[in-house]
PDB file of N, CA and C in Angstrom:
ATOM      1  N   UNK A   1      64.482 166.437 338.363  1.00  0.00           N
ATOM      2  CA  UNK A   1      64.337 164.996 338.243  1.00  0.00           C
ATOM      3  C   UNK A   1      63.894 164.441 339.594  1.00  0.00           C
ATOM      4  N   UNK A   2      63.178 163.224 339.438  1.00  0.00           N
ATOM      5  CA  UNK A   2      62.501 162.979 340.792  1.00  0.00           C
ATOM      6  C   UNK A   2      63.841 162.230 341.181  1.00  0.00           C
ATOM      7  N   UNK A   3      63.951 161.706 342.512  1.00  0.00           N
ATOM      8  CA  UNK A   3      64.543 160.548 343.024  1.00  0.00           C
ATOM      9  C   UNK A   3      64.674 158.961 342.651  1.00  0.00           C
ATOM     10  N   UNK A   4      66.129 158.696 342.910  1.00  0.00           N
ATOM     11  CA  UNK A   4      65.680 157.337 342.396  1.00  0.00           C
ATOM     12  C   UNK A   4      65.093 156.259 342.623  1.00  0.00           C
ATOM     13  N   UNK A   5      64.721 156.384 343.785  1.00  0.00           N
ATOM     14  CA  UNK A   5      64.106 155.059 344.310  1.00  0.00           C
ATOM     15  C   UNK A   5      62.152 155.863 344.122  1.00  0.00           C
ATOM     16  N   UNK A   6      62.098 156.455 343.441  1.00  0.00           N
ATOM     17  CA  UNK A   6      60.332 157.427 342.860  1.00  0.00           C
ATOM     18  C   UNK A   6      60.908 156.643 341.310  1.00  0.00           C
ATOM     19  N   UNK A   7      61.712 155.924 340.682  1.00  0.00           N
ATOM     20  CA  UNK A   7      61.679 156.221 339.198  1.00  0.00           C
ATOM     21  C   UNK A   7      61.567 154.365 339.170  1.00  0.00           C
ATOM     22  N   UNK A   8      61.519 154.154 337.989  1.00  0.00           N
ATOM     23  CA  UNK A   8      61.161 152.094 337.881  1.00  0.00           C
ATOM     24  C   UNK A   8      62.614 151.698 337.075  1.00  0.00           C
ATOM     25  N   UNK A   9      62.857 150.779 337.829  1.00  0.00           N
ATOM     26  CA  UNK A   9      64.295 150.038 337.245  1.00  0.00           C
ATOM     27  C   UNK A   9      64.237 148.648 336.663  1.00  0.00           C
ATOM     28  N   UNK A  10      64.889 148.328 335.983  1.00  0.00           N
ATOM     29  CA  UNK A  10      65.158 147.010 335.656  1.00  0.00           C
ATOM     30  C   UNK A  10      64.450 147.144 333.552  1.00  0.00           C
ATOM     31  N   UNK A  11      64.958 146.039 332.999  1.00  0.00           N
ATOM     32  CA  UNK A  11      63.925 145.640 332.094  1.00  0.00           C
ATOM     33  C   UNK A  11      62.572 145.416 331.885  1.00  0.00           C
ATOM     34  N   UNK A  12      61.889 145.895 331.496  1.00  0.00           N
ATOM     35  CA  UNK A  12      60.387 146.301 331.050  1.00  0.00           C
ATOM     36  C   UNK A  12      59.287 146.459 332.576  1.00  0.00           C
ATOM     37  N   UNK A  13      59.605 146.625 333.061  1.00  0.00           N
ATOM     38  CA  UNK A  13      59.216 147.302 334.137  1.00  0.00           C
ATOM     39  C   UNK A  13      58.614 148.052 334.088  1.00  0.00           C
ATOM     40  N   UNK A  14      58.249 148.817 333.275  1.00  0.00           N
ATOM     41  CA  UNK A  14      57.417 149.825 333.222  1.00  0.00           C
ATOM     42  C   UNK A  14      56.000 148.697 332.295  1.00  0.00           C
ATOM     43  N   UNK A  15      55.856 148.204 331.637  1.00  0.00           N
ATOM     44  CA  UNK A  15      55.288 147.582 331.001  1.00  0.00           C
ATOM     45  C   UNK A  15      54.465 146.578 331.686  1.00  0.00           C
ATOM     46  N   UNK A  16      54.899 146.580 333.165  1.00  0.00           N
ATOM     47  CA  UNK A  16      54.310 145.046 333.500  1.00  0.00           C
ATOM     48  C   UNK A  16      53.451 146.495 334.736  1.00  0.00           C
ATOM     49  N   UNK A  17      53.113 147.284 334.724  1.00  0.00           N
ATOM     50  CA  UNK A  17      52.286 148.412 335.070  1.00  0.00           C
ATOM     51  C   UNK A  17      51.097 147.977 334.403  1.00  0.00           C
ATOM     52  N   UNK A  18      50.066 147.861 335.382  1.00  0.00           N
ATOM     53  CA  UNK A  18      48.120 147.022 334.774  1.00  0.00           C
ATOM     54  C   UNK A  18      47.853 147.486 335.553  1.00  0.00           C
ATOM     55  N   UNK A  19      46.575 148.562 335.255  1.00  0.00           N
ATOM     56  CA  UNK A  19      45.856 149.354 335.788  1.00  0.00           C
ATOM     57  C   UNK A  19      44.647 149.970 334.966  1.00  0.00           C
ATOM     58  N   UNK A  20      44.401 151.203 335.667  1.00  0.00           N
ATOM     59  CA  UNK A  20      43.216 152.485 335.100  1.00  0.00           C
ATOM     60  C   UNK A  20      43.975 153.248 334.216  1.00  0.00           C
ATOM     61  N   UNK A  21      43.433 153.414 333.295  1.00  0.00           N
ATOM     62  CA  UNK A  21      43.937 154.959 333.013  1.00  0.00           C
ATOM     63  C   UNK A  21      43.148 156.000 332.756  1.00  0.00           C
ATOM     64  N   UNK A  22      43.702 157.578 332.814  1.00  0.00           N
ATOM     65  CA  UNK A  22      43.001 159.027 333.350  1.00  0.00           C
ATOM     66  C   UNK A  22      43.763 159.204 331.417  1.00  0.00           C
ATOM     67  N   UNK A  23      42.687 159.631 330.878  1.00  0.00           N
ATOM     68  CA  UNK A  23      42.943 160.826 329.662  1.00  0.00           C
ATOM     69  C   UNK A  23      43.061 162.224 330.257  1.00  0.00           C
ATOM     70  N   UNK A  24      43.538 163.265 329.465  1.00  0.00           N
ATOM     71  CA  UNK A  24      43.690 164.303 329.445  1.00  0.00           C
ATOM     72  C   UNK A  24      43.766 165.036 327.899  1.00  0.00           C
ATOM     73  N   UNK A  25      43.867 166.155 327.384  1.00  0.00           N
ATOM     74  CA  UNK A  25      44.110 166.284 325.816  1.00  0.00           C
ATOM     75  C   UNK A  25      45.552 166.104 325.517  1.00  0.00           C
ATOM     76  N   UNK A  26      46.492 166.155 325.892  1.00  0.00           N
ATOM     77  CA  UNK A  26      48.021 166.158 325.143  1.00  0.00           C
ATOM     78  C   UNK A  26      48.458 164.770 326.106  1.00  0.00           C
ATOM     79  N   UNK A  27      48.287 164.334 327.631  1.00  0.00           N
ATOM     80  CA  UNK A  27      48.788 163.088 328.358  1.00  0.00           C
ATOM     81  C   UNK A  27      47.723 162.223 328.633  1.00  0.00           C
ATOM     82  N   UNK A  28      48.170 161.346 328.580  1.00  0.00           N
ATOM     83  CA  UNK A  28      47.522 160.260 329.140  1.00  0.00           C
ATOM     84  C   UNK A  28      48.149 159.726 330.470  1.00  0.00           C
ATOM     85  N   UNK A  29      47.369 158.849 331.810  1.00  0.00           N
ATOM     86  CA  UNK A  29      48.371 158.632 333.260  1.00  0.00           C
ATOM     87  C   UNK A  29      47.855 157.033 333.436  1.00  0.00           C
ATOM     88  N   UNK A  30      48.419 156.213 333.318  1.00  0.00           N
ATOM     89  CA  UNK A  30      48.040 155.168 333.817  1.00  0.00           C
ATOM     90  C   UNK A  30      48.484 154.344 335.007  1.00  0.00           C
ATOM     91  N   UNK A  31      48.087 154.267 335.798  1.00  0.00           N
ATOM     92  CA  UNK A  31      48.405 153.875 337.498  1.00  0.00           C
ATOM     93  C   UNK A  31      47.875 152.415 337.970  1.00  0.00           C
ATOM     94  N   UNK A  32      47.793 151.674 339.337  1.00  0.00           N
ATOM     95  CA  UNK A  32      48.340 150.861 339.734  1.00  0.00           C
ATOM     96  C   UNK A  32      48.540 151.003 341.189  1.00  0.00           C
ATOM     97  N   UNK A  33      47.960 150.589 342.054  1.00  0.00           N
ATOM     98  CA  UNK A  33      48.660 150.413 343.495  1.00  0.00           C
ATOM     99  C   UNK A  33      49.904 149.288 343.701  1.00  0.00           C
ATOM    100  N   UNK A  34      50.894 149.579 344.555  1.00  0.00           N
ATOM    101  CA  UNK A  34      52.132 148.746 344.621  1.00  0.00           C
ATOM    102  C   UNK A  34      52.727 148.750 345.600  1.00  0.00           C
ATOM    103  N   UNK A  35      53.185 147.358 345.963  1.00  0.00           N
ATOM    104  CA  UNK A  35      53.599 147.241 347.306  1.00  0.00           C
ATOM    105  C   UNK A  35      54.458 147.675 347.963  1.00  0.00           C
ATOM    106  N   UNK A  36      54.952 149.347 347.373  1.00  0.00           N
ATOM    107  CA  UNK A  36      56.242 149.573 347.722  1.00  0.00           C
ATOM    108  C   UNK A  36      55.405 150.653 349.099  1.00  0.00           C
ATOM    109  N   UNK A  37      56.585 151.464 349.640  1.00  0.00           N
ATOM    110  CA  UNK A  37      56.218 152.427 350.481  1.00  0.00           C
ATOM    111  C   UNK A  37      55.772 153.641 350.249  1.00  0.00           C
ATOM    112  N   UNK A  38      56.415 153.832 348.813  1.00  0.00           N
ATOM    113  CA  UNK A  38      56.320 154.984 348.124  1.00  0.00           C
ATOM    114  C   UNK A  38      55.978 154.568 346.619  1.00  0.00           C
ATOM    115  N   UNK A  39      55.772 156.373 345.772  1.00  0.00           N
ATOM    116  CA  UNK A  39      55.264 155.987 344.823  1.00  0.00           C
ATOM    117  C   UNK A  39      56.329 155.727 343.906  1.00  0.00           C
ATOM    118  N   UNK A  40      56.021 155.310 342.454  1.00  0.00           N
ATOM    119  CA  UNK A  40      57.310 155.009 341.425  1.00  0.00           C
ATOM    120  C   UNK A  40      56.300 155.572 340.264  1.00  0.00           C
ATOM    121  N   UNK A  41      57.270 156.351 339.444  1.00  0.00           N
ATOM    122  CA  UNK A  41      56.968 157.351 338.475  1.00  0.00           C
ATOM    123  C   UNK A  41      57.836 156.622 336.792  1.00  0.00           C
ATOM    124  N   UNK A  42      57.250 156.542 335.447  1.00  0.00           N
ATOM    125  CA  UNK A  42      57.957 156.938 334.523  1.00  0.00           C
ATOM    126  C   UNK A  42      57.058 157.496 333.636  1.00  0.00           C
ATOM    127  N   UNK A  43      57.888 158.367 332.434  1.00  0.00           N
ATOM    128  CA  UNK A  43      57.264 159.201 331.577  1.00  0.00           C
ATOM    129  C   UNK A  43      57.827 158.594 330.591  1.00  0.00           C
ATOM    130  N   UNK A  44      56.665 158.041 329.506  1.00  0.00           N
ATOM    131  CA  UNK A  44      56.679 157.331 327.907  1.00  0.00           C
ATOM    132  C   UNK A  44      56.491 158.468 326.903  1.00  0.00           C
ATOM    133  N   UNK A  45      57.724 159.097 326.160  1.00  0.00           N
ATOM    134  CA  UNK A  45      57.320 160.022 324.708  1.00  0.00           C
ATOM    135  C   UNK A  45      57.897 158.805 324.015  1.00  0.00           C
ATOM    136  N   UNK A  46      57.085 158.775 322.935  1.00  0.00           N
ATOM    137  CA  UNK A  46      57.234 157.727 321.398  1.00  0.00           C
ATOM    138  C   UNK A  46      57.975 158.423 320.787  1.00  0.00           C
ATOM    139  N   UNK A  47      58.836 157.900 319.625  1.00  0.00           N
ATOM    140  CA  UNK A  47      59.675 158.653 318.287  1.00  0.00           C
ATOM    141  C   UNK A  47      58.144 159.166 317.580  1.00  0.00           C
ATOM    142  N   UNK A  48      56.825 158.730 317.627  1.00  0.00           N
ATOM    143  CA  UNK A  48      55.775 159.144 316.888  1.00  0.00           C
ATOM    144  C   UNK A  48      55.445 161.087 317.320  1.00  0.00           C
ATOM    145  N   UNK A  49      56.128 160.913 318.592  1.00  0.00           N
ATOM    146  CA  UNK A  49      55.880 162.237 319.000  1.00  0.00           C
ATOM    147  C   UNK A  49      56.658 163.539 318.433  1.00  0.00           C
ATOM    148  N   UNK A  50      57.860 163.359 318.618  1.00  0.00           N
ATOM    149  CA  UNK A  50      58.869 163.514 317.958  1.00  0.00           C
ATOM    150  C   UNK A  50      59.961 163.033 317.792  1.00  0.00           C
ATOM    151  N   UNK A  51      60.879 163.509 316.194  1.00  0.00           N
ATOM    152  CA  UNK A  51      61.330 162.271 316.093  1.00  0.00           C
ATOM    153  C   UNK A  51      63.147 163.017 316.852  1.00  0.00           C
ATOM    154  N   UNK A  52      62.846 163.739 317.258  1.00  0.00           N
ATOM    155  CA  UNK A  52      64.260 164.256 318.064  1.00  0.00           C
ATOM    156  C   UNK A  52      64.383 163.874 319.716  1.00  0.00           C
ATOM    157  N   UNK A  53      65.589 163.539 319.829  1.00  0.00           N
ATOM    158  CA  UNK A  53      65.584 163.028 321.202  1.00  0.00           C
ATOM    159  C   UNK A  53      66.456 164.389 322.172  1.00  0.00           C
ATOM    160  N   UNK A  54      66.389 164.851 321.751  1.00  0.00           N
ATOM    161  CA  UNK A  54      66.527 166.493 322.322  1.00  0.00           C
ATOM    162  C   UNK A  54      64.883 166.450 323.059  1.00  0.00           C
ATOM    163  N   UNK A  55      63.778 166.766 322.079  1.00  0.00           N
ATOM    164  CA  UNK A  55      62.899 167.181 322.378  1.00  0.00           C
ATOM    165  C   UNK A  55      62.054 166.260 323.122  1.00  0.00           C
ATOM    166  N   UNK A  56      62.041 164.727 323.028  1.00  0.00           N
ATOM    167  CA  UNK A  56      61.602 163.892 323.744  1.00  0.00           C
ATOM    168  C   UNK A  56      62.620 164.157 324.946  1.00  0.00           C
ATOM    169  N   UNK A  57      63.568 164.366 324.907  1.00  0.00           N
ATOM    170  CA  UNK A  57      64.224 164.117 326.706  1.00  0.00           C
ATOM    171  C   UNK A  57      63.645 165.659 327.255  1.00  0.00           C
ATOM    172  N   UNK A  58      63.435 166.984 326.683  1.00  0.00           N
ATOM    173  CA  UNK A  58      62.885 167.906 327.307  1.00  0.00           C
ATOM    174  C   UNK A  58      61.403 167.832 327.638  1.00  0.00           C
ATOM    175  N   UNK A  59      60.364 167.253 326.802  1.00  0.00           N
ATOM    176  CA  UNK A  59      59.337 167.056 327.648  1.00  0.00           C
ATOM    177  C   UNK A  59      59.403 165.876 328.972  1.00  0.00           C
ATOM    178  N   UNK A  60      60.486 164.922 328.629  1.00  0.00           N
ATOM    179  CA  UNK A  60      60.319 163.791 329.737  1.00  0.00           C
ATOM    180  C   UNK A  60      60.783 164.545 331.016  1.00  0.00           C
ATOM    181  N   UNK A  61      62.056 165.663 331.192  1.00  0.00           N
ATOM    182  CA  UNK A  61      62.380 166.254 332.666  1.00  0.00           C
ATOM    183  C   UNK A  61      61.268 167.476 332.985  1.00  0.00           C
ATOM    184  N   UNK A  62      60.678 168.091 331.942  1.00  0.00           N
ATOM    185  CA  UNK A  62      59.816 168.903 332.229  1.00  0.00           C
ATOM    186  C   UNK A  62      58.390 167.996 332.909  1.00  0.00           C
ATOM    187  N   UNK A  63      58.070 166.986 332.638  1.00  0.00           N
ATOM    188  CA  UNK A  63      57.046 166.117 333.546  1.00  0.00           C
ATOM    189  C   UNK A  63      57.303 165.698 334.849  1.00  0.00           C
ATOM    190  N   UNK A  64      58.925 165.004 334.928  1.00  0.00           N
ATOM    191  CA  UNK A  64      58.961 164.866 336.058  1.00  0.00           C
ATOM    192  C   UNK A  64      59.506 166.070 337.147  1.00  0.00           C
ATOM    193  N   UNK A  65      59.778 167.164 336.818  1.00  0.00           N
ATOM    194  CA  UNK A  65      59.751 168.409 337.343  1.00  0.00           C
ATOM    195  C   UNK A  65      58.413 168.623 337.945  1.00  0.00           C
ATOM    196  N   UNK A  66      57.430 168.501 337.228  1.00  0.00           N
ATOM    197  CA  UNK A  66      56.470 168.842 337.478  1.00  0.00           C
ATOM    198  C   UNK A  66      55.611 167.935 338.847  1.00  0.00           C
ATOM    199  N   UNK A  67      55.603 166.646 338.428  1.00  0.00           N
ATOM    200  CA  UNK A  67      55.732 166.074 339.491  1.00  0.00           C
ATOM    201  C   UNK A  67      56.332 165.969 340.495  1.00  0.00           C
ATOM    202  N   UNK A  68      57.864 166.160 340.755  1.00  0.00           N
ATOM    203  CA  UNK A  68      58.629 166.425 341.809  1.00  0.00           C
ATOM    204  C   UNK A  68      58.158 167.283 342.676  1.00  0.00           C
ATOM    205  N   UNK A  69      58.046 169.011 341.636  1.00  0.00           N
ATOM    206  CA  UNK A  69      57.805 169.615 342.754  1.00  0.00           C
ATOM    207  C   UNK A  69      56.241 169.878 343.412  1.00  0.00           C
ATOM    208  N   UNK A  70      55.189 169.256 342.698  1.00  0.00           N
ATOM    209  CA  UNK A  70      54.066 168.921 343.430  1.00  0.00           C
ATOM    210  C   UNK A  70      53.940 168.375 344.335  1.00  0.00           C
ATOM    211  N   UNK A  71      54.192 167.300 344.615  1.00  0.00           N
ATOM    212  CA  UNK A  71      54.601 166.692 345.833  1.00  0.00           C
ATOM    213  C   UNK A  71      53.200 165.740 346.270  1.00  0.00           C
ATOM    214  N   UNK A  72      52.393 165.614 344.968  1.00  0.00           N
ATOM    215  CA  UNK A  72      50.774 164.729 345.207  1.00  0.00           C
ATOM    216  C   UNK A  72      50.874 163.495 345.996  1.00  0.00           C
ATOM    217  N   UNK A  73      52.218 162.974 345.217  1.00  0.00           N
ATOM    218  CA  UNK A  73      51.949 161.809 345.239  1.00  0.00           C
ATOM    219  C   UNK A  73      52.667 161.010 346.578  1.00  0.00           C
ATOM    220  N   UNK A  74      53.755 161.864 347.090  1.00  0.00           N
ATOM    221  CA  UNK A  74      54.349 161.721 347.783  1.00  0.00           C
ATOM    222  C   UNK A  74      53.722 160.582 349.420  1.00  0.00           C
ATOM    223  N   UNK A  75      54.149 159.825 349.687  1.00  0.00           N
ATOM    224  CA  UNK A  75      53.678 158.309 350.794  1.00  0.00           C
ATOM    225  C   UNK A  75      52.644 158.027 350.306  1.00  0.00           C
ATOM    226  N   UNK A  76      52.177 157.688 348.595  1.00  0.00           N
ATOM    227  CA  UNK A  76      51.088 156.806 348.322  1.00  0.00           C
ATOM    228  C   UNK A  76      51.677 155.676 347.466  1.00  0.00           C
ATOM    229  N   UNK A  77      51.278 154.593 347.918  1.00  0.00           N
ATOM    230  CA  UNK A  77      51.831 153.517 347.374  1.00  0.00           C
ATOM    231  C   UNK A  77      51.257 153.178 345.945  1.00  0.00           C
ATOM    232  N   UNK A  78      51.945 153.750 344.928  1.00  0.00           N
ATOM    233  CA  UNK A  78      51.066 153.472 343.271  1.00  0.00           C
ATOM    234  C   UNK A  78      52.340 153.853 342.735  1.00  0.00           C
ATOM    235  N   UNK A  79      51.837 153.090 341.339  1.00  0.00           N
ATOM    236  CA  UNK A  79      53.202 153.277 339.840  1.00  0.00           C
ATOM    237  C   UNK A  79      52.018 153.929 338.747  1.00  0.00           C
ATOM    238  N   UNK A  80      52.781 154.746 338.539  1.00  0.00           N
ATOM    239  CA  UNK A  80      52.183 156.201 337.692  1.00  0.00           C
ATOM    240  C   UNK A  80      53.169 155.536 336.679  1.00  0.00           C
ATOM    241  N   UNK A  81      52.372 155.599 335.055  1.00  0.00           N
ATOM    242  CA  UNK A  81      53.117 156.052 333.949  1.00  0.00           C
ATOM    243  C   UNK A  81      52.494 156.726 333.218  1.00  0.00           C
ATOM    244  N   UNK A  82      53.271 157.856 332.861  1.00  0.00           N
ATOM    245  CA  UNK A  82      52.666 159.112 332.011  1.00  0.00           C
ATOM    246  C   UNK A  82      52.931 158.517 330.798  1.00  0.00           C
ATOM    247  N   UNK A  83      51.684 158.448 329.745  1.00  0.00           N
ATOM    248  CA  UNK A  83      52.310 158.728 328.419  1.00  0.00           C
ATOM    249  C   UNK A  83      52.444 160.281 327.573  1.00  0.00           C
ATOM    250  N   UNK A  84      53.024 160.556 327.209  1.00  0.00           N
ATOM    251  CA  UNK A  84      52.723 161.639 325.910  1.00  0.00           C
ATOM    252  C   UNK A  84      52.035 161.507 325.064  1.00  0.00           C
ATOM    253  N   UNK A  85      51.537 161.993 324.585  1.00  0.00           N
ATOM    254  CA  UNK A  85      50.204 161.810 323.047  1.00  0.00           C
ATOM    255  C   UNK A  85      50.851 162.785 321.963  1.00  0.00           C
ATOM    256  N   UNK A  86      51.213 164.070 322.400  1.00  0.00           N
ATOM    257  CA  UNK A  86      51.458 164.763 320.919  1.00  0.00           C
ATOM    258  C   UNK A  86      52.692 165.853 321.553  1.00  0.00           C
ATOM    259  N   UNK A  87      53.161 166.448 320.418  1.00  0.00           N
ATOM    260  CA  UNK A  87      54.595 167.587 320.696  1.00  0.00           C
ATOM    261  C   UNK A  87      53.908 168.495 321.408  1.00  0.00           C
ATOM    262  N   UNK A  88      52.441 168.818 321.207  1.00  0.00           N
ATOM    263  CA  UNK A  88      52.431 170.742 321.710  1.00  0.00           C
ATOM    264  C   UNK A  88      52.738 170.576 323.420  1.00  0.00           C
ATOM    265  N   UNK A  89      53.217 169.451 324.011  1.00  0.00           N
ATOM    266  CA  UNK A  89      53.482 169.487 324.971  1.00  0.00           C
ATOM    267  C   UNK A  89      54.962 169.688 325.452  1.00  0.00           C
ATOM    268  N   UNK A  90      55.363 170.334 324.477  1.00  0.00           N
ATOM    269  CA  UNK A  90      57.082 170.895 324.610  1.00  0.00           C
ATOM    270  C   UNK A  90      56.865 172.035 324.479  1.00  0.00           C
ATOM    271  N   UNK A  91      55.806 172.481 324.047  1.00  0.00           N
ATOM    272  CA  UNK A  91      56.151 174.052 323.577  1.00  0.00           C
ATOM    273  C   UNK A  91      54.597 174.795 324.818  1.00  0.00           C
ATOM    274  N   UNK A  92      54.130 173.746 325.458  1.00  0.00           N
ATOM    275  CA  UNK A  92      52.856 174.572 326.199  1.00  0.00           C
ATOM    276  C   UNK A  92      53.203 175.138 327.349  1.00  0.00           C
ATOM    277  N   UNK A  93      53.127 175.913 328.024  1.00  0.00           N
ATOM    278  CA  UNK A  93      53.883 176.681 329.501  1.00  0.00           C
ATOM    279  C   UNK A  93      53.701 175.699 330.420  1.00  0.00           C
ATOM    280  N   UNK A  94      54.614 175.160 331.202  1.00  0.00           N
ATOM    281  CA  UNK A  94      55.327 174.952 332.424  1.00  0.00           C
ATOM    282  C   UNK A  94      53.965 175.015 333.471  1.00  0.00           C
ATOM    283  N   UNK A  95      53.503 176.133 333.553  1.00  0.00           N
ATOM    284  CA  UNK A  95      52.363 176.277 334.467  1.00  0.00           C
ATOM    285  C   UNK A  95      50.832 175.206 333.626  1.00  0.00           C
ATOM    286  N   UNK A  96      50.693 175.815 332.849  1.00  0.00           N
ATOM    287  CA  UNK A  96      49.624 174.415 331.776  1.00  0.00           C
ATOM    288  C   UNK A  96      50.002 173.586 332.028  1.00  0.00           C
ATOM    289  N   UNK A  97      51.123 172.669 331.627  1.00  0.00           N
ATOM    290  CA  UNK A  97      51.520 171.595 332.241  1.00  0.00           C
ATOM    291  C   UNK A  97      51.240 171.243 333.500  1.00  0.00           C
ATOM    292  N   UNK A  98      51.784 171.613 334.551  1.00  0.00           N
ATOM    293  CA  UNK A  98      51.386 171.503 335.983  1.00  0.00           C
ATOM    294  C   UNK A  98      50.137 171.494 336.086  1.00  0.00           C
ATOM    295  N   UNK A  99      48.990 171.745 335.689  1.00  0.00           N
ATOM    296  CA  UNK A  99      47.835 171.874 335.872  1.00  0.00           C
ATOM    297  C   UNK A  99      47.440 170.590 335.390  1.00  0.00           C
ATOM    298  N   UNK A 100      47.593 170.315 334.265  1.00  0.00           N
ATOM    299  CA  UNK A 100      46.920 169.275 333.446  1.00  0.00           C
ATOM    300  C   UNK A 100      47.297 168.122 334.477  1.00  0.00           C
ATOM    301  N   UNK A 101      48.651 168.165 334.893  1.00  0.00           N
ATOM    302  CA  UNK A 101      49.322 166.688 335.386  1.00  0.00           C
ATOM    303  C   UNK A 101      48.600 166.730 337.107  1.00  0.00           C
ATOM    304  N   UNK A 102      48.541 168.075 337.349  1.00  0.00           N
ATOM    305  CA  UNK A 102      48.011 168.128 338.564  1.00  0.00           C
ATOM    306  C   UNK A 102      46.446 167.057 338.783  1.00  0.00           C
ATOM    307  N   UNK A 103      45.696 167.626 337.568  1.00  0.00           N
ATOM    308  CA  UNK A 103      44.208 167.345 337.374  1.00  0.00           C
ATOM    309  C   UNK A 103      44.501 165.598 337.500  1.00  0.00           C
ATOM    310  N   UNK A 104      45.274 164.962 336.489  1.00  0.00           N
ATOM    311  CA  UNK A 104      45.049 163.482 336.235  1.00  0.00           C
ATOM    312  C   UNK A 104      45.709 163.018 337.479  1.00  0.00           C
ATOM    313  N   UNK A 105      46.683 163.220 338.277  1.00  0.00           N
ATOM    314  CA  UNK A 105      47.018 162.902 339.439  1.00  0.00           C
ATOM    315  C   UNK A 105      45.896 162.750 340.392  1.00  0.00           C
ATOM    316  N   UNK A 106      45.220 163.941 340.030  1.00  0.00           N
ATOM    317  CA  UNK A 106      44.068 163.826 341.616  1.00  0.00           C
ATOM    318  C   UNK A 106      43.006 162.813 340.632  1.00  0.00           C
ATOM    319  N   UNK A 107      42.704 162.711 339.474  1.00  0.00           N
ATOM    320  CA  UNK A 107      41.850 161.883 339.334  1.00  0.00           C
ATOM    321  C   UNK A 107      42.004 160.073 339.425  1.00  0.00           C
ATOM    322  N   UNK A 108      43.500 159.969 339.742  1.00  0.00           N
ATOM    323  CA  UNK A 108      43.930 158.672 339.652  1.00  0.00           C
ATOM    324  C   UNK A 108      43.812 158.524 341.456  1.00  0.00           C
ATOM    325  N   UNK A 109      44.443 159.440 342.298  1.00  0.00           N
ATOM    326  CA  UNK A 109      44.469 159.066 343.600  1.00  0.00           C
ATOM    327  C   UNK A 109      43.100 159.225 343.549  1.00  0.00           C
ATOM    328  N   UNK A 110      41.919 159.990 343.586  1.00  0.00           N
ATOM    329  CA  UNK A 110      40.524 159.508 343.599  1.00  0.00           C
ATOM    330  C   UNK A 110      40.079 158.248 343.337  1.00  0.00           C
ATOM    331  N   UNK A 111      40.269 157.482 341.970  1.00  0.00           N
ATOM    332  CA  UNK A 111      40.161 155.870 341.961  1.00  0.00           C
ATOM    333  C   UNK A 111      40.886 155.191 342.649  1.00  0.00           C
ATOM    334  N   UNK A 112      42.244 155.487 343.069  1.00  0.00           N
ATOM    335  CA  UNK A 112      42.641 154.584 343.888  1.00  0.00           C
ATOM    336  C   UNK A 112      42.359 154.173 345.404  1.00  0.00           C
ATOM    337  N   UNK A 113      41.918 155.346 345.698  1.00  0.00           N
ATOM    338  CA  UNK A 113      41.729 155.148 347.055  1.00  0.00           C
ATOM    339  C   UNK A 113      40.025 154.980 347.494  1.00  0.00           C
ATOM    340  N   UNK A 114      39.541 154.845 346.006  1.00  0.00           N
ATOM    341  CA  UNK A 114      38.226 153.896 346.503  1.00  0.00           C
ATOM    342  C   UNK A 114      37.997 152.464 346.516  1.00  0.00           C
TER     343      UNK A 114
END
């Protein structure tokens, strides 16, 4: 799990996030520069995804795992929200994952920092 002051607090907070967003085939990343020091992270799975919250809370720590231990984003001032799009992203390897999230990360700090 990332840190808490990397995660967004309060009521709809995540929602008031207006930005770009990066497709991918199973995530979608939509970002935002923000006046904080650091970055702030959340991950959106829908009940459309699945309808178990077992399996929505295992893809949500397996994302931010993934992000944690990348470390991309780390002293850039932006609010990342991942969405989920579909299940095969519970069952795809750990390393796939990392890759995919790796890819839309660098394609979001690329727009942002032009």
């Amino acid at each position: 799990m990332i840190s808490r002051r990397n995660r967004f607090h309060g009521h709809r907070s995540v929602s008031r996030v207006r930005g770009s967003l990066v497709h991918s085939t199973h995530l979608s990343l939509r970002f935002a520069a923000n006046k904080k020091n650091d970055y702030r992270c959340a991950v959106v799975v829908s009940k459309k995804v699945d309808g178990r919250a077992v399996v929505r809370n295992r893809i949500r720590r397996r994302i931010f795992e993934s992000i944690r231990t990348q470390k991309q984003l780390e002293g850039t001032a932006i609010d990342v929200v991942v969405y989920v799009k579909n299940s095969n992203t519970a069952s795809m390897s750990f390393k796939d994952l990392e890759s995919e999230i790796s890819n839309l990360t660098r394609q979001a700090l690329a727009k942002t920092l032009l």
